[in-house]
Protein backbone atom coordinates (compact mmCIF):
# COMPACT_ATOMS: atom_id res chain seq x y z
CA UNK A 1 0.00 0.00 0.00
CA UNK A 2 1.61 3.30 -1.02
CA UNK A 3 1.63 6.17 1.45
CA UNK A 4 0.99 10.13 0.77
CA UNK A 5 4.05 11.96 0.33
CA UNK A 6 3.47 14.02 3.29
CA UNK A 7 0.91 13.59 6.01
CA UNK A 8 0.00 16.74 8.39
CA UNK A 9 -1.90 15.85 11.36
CA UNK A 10 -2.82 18.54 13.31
CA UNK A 11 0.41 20.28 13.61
CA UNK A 12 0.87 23.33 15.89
CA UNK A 13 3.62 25.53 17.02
CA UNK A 14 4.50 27.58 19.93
CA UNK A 15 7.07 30.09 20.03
CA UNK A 16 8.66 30.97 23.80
CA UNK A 17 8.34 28.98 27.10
CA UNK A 18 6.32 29.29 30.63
CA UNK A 19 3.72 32.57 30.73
CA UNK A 20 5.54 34.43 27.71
CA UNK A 21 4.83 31.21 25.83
CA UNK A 22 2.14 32.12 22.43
CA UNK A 23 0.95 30.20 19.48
CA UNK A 24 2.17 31.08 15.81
CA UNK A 25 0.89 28.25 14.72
CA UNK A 26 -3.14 27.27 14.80
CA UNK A 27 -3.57 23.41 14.49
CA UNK A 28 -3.54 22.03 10.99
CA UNK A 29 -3.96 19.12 9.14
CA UNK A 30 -3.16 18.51 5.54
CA UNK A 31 -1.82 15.52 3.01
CA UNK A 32 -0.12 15.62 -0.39
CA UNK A 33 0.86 12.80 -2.88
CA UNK A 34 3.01 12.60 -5.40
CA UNK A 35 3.08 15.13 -8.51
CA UNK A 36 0.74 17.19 -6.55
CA UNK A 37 1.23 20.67 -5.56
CA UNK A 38 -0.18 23.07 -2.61
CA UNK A 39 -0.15 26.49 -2.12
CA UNK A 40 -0.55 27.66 1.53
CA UNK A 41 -1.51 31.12 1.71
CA UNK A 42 -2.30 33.35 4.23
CA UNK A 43 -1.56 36.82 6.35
CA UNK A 44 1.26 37.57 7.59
CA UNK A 45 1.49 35.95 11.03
CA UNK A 46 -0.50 32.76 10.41
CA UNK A 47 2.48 30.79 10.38
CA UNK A 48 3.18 30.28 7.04
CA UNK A 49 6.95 29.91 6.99
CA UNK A 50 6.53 27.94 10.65
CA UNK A 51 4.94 25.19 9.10
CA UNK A 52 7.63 25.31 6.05
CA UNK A 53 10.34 25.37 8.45
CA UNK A 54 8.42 22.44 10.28
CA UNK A 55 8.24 20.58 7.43
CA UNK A 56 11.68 20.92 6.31
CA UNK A 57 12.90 19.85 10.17
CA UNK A 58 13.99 23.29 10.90
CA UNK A 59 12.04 23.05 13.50
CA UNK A 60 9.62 20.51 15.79
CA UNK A 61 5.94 21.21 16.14
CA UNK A 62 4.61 21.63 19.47
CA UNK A 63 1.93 19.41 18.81
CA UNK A 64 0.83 16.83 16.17
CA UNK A 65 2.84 15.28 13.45
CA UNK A 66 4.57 14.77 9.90
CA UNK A 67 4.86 12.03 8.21
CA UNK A 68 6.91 11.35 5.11
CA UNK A 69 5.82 8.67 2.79
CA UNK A 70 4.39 6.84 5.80
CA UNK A 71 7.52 7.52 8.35
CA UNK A 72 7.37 10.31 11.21
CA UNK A 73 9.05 13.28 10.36
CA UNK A 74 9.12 15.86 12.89
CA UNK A 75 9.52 14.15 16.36
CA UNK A 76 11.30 15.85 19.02
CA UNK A 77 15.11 14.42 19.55
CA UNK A 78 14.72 12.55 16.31
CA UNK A 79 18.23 12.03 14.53
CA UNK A 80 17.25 11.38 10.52
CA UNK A 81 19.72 9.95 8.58
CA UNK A 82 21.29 11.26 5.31
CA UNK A 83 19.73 9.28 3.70
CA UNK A 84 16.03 10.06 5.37
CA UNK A 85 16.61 13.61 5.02
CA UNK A 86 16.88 14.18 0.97
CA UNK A 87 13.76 13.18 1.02
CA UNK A 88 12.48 16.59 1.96
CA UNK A 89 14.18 19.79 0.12
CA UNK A 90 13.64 23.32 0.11
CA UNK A 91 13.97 25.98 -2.13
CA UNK A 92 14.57 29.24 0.02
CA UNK A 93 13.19 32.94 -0.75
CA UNK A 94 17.08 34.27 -0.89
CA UNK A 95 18.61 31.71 -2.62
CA UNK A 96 21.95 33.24 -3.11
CA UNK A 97 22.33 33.96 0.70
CA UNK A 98 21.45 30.16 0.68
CA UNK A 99 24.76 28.70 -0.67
CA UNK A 100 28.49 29.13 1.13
CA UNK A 101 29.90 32.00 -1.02
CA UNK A 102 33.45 30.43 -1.48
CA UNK A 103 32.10 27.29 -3.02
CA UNK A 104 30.81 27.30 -6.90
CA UNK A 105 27.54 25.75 -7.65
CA UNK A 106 29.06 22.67 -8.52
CA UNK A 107 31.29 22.33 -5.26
CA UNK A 108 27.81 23.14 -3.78
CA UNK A 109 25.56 19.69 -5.27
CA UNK A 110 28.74 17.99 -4.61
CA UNK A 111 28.21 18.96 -1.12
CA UNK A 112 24.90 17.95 -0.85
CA UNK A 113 25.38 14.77 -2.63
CA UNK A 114 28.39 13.30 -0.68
CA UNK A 115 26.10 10.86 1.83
CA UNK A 116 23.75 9.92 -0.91
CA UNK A 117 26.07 8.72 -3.98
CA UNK A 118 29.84 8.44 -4.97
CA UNK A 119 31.96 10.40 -6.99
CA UNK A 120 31.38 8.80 -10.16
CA UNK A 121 27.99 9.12 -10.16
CA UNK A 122 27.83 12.50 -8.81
CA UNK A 123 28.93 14.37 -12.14
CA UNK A 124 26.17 12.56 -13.58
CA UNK A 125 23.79 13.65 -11.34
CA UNK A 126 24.61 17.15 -11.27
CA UNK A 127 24.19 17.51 -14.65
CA UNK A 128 20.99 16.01 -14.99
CA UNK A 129 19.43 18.16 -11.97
CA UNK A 130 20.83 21.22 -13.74
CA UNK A 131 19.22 20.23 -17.15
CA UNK A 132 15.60 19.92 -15.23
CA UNK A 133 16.42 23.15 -13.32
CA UNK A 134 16.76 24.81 -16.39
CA UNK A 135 20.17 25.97 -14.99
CA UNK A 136 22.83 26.72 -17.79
CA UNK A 137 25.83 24.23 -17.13
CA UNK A 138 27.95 26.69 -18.04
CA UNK A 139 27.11 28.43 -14.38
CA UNK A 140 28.45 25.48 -12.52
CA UNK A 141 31.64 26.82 -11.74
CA UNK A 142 30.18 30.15 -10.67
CA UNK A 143 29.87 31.22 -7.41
CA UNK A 144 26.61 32.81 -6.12
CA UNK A 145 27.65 36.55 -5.89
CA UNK A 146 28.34 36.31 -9.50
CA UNK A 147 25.02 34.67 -10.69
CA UNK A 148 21.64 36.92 -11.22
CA UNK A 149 18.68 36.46 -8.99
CA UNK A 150 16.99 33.98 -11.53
CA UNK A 151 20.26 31.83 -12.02
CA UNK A 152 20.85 31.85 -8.45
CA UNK A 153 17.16 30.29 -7.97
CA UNK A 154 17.37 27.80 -10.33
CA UNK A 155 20.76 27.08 -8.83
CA UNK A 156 19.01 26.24 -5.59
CA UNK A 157 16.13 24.47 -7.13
CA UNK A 158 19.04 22.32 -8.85
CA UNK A 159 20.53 21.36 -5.72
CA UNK A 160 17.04 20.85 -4.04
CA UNK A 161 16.53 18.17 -7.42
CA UNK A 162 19.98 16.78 -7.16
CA UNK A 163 19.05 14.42 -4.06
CA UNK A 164 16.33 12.93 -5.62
CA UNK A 165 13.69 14.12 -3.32
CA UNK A 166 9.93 13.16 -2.73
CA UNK A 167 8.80 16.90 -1.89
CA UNK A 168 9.97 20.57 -2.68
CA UNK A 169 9.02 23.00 0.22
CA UNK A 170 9.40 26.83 -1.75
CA UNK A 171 8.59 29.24 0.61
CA UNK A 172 7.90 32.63 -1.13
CA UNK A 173 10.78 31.03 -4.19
CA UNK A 174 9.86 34.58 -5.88
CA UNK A 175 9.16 37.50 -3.34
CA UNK A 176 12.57 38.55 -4.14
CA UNK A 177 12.73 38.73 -7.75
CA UNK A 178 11.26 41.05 -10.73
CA UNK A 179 8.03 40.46 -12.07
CA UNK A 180 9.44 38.63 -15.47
CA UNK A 181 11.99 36.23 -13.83
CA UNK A 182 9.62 35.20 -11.22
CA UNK A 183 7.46 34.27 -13.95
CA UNK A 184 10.10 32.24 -15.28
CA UNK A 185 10.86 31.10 -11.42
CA UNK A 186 7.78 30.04 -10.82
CA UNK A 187 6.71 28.12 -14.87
CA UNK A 188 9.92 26.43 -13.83
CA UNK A 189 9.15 24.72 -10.84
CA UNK A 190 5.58 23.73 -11.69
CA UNK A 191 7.03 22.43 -15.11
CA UNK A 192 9.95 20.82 -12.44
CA UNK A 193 7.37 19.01 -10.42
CA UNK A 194 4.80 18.36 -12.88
CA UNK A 195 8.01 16.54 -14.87
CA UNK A 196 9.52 14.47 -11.99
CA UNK A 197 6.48 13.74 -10.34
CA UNK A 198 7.86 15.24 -7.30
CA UNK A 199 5.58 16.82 -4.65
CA UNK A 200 5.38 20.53 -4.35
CA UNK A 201 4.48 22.55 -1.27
CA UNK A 202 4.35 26.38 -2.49
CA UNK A 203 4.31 28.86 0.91
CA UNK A 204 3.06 31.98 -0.83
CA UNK A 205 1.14 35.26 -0.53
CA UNK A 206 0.81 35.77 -4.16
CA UNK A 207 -3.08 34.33 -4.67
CA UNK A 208 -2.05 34.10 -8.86
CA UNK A 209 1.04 32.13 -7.90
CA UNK A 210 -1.22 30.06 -5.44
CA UNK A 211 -3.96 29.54 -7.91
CA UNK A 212 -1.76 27.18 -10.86
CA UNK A 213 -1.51 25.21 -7.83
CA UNK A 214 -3.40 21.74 -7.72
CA UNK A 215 -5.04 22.93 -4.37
CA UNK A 216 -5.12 25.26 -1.75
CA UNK A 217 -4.93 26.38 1.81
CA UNK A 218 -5.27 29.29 3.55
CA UNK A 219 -4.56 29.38 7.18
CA UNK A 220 -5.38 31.73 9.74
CA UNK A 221 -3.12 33.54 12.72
CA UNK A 222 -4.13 31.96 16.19
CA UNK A 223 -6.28 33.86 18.15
């Protein structure tokens, strides 16, 4: 029996200890297969980025809990292994802040491939995320300061792709960009998921970003 990709069950969040102690995220509950993709929207303060963060196992929910393809997720203390944790990849808002700025992009998905695969394979793989990212291979020597904002994000959304994961968490991937390459941001990672079957989880305020999604979900700050 096949499992969703990710499995929500009434995940909350509380930010501070003892009487200073307040909720910044409500409970929420939510489940996603595979190829699918779901836009959580919302004002600023409903927890948007929490549950991204969450997700990604920035962070451990207060309450509740994630499941990946069937396995828990976010569980206080847990210790995922390398190769547990490629199974969940984000694409950030900043993406050139994301990557060490010594490294090139290439020294980069090296980096992020070196518990999942050897060396000989690893060219390989680079490549082929790259060619999916829509990321000229030509930029892999680069280093971040010296890509634009659209290279830079389909450098991240490269390395995201280069560990072969089951779900893409992009919180706001194009807040930071011009209108035209976010366009071009944002055709490329539906195209992305829609291509590798891969599950996409778009945190967003942008309700025409939100609406080429396959679904959904607005959440509310906690009262």
């Amino acid at each position: 029996m096949s499992h969703p990709v990710l499995e929500a069950s009434s995940v909350a969040a509380m930010r501070g200890t003892g009487p200073s102690a307040r909720q910044v995220l409500a409970p929420l509950s939510l489940s996603m297969d595979a190829g699918e993709s779901l836009a959580i929207t919302g004002a600023s303060g409903a927890g948007k980025s929490t549950l991204a963060d969450i997700i990604l196992g920035l962070g451990d929910p207060s309450a509740g809990q994630v499941k990946v393809l069937g396995e828990p997720w976010s569980l206080p203390g847990r210790n995922l292994s390398a190769q547990r944790r490629h199974l969940v990849q984000g694409v950030p808002q900043d993406a050139a802040a994301a990557f060490v700025p010594r490294y090139s992009i290439r020294a980069s998905l090296h980096l992020a491939l070196s518990h999942l695969a050897p060396q000989a394979a690893a060219e390989e793989r680079i490549e082929r995320a790259a060619h999916v990212a829509r990321f000229d291979t030509a930029l892999l020597d680069r280093r971040p300061r010296e890509l634009s904002g659209g290279q830079a994000q389909r450098a991240a959304l490269a390395r995201a792709l280069v560990v072969a994961p089951a779900l893409l968490v992009a919180d706001e991937p194009t807040s930071a960009l011009d209108p035209a390459t976010a366009g071009e941001v944002a055709e490329n990672l539906f195209t992305t998921a829609k291509d590798t079957g891969i599950a996409l989880l778009l945190i967003t305020h942008d309700l025409q970003l939100a609406a080429r999604c396959s679904r959904q979900l607005s959440i509310s700050a906690p009262r």
